[in-house]
C-alpha atoms as a PDB file:
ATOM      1  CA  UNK A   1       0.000   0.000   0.000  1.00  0.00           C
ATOM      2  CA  UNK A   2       1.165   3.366  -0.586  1.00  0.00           C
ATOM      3  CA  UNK A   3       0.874   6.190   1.677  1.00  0.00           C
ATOM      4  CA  UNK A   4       2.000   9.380   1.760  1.00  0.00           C
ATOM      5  CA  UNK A   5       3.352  11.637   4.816  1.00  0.00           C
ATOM      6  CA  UNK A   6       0.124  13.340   4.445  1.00  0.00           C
ATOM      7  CA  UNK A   7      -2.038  10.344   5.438  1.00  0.00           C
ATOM      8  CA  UNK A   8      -3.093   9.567   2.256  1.00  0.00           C
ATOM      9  CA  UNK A   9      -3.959   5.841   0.667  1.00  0.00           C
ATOM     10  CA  UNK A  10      -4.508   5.213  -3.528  1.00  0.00           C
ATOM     11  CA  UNK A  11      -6.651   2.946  -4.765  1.00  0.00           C
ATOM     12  CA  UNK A  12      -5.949  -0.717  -6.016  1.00  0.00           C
ATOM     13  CA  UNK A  13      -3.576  -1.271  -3.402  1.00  0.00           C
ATOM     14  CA  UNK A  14      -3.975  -3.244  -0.124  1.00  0.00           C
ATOM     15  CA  UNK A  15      -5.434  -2.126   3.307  1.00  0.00           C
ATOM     16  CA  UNK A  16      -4.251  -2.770   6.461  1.00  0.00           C
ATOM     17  CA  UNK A  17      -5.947  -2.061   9.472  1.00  0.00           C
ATOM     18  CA  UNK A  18      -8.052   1.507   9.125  1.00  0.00           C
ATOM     19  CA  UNK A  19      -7.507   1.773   5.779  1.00  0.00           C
ATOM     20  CA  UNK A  20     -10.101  -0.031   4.171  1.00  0.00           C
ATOM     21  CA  UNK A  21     -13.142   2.332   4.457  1.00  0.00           C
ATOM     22  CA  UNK A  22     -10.612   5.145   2.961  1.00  0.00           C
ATOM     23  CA  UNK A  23     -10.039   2.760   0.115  1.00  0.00           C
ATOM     24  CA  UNK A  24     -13.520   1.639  -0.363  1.00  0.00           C
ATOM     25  CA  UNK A  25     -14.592   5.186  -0.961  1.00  0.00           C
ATOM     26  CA  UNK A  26     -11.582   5.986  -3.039  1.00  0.00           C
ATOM     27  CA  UNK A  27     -12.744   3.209  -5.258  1.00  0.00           C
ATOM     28  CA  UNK A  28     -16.330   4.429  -5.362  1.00  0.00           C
ATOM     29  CA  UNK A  29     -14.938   8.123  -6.274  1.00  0.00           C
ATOM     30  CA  UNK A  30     -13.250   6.682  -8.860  1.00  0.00           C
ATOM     31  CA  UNK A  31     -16.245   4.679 -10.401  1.00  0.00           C
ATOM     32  CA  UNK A  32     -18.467   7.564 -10.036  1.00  0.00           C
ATOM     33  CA  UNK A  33     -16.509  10.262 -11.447  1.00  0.00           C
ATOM     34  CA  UNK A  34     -15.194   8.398 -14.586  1.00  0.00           C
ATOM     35  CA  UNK A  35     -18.741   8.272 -16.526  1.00  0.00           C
ATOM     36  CA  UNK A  36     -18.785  11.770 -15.443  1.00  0.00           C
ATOM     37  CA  UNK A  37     -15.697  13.018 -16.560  1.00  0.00           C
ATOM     38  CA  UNK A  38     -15.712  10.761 -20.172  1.00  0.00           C
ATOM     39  CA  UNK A  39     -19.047  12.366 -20.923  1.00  0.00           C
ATOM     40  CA  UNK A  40     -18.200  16.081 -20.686  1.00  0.00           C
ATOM     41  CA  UNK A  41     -14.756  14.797 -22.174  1.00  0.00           C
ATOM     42  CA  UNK A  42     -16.963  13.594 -24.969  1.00  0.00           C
ATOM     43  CA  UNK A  43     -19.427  16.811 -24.881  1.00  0.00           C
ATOM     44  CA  UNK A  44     -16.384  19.584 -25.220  1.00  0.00           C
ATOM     45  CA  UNK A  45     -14.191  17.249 -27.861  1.00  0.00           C
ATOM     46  CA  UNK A  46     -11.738  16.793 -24.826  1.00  0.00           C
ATOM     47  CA  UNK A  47     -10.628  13.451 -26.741  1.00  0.00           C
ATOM     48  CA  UNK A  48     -10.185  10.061 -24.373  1.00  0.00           C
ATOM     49  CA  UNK A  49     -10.465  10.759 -20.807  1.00  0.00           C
ATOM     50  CA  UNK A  50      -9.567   8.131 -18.342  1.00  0.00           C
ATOM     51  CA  UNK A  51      -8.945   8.450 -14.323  1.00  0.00           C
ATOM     52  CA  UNK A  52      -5.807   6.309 -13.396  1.00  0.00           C
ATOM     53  CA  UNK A  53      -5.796   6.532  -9.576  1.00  0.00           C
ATOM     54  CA  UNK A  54      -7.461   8.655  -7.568  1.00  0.00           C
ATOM     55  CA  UNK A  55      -5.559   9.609  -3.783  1.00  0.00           C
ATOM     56  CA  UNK A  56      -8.118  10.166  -0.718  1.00  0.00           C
ATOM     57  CA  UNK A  57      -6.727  11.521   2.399  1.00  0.00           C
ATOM     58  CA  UNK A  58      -7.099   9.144   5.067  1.00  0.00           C
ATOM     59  CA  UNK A  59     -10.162  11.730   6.763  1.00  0.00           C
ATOM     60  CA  UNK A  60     -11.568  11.751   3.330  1.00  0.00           C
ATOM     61  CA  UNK A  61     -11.696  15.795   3.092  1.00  0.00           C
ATOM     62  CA  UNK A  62      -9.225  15.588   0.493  1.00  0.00           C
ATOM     63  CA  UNK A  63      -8.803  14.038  -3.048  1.00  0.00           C
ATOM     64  CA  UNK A  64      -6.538  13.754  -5.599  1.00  0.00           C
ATOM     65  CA  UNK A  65      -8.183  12.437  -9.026  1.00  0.00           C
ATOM     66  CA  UNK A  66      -5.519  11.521 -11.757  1.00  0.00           C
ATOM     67  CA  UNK A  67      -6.599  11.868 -14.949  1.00  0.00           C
ATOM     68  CA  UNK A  68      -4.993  11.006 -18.410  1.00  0.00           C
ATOM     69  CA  UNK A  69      -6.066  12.773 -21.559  1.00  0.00           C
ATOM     70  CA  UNK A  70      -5.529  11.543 -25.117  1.00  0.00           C
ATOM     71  CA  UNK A  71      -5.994  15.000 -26.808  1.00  0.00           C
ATOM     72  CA  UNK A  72      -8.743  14.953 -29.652  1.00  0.00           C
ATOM     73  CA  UNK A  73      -7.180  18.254 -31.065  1.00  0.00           C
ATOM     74  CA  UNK A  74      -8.250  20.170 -27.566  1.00  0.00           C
ATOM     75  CA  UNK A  75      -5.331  22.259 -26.405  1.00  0.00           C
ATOM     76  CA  UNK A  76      -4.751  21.269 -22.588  1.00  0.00           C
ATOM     77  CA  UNK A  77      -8.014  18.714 -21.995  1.00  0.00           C
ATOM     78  CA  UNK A  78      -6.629  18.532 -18.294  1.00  0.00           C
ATOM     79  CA  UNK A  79      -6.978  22.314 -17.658  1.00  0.00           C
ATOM     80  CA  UNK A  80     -10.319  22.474 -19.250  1.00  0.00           C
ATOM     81  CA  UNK A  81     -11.133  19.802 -17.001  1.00  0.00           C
ATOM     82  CA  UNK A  82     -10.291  21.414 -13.880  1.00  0.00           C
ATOM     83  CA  UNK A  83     -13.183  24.163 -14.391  1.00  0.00           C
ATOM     84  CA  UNK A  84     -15.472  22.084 -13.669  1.00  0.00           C
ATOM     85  CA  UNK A  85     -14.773  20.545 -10.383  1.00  0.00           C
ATOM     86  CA  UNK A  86     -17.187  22.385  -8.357  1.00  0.00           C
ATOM     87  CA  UNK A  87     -20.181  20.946 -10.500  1.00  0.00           C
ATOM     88  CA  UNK A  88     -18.090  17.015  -9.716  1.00  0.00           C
ATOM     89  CA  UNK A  89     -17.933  17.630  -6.470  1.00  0.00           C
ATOM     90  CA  UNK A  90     -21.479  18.215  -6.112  1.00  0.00           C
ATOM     91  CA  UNK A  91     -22.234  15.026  -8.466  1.00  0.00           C
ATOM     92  CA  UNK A  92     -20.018  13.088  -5.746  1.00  0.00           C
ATOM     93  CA  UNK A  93     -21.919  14.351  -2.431  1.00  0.00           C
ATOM     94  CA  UNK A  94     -25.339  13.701  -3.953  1.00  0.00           C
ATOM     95  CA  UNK A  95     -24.016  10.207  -5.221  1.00  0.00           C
ATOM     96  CA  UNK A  96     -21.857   8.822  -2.145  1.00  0.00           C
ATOM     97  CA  UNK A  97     -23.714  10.930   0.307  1.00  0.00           C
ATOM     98  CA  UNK A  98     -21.078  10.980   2.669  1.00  0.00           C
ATOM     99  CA  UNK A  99     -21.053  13.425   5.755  1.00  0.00           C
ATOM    100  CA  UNK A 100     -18.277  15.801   3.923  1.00  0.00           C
ATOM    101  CA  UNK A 101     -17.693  15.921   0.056  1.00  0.00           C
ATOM    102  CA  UNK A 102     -14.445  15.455  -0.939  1.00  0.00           C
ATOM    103  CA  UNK A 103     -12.032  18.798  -1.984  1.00  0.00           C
ATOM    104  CA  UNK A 104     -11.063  17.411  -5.361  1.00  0.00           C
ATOM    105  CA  UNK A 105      -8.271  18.517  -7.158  1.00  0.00           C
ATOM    106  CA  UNK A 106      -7.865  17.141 -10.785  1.00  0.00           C
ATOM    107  CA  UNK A 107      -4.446  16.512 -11.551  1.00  0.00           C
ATOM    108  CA  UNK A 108      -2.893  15.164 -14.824  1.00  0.00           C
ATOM    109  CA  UNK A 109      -1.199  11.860 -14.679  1.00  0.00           C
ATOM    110  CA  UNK A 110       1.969  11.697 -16.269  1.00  0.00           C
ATOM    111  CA  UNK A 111       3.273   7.882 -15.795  1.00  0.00           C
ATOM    112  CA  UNK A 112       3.371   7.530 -19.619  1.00  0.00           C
ATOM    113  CA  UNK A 113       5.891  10.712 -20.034  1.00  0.00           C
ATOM    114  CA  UNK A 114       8.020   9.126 -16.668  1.00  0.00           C
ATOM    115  CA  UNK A 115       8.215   5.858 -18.145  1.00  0.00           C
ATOM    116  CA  UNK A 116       9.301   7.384 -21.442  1.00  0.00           C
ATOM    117  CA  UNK A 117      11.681   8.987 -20.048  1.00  0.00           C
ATOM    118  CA  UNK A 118      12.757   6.160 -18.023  1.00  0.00           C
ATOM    119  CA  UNK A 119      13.127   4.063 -21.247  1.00  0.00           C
ATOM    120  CA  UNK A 120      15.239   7.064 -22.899  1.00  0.00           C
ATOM    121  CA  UNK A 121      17.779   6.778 -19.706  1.00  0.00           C
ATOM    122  CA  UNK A 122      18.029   3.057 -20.241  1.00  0.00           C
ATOM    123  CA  UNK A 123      18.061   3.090 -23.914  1.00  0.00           C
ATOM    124  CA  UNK A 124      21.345   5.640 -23.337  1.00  0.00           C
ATOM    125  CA  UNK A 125      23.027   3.485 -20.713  1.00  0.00           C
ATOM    126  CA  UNK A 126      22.910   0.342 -23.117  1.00  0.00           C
ATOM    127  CA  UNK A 127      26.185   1.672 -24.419  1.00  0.00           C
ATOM    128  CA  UNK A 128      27.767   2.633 -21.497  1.00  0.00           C
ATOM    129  CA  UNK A 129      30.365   1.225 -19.727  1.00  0.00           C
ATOM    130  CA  UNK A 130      29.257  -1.055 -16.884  1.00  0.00           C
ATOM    131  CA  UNK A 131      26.238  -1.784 -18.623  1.00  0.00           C
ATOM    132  CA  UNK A 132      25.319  -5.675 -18.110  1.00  0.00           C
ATOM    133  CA  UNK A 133      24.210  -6.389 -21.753  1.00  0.00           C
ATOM    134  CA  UNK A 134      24.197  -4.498 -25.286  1.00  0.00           C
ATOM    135  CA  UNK A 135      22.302  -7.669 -26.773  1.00  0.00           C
ATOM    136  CA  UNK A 136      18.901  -5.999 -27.455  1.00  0.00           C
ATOM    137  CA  UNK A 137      17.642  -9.851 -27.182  1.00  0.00           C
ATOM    138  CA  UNK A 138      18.722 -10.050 -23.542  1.00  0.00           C
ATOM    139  CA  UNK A 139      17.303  -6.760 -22.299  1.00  0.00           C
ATOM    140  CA  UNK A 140      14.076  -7.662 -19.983  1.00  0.00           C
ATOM    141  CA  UNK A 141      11.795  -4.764 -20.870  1.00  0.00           C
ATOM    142  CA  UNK A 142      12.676  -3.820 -24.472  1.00  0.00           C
ATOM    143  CA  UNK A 143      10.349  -2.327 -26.729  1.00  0.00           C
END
């Protein structure tokens, strides 16, 4: 499980103890904003929309909704999807009705651009000395 000094827990990882009501709730944040978010996605020609974690403070006041964007042509999809948080966070009271709505702040998940850049590092260090192999056929995670 993954925690942060903040007291936070992300979904799809395992509970111990306390944790599990903060990551049932994460889950069902997650589940109810994603039809939410793909259909004004779909409505403002955001492109493919897709929430990849979503980070609930272990009070769940606070939550962190990671979002990746395949642009359809829409300059900054995440930004445009920020505006309308107020209107989610209202969706998510009346849906989970929970005693305090979650503060949500949409954030854009960049895994994709880490891992590419991850791959670029490795790619560079194939040639390097010290490197265990060169053989592209050895190499566990090559493209």
């Amino acid at each position: 499980m993954t925690t942060d000094s903040g007291g936070s827990v992300e979904v799809g990882q395992w509970a111990r103890g306390g944790e599990d009501r903060t990551l049932r709730v994460a889950a069902l944040l997650q589940r109810t904003l994603a039809p939410l978010l793909q259909a004004e996605a779909r409505e403002r020609g955001l492109g493919l929309v897709s929430i990849t974690s979503v980070v609930l403070s272990r009070d769940l006041r606070h939550a962190k909704v990671y979002v990746s964007a395949l642009s359809g042509g829409a300059p900054d999809p995440i930004a445009r999807i920020q505006r309308g948080v107020g209107r989610y966070r209202a969706h998510v009271a009346k849906a989970l009705r929970l005693r305090v709505a979650p503060r949500l702040v949409i954030l854009a998940d960049d895994t994709q651009a880490r891992a590419a850049r991850i791959n670029a590092l490795l790619a560079g260090s194939k040639g390097a000395p010290g490197a265990a192999s060169a053989d592209p056929a050895r190499t566990p995670f090559s493209n």
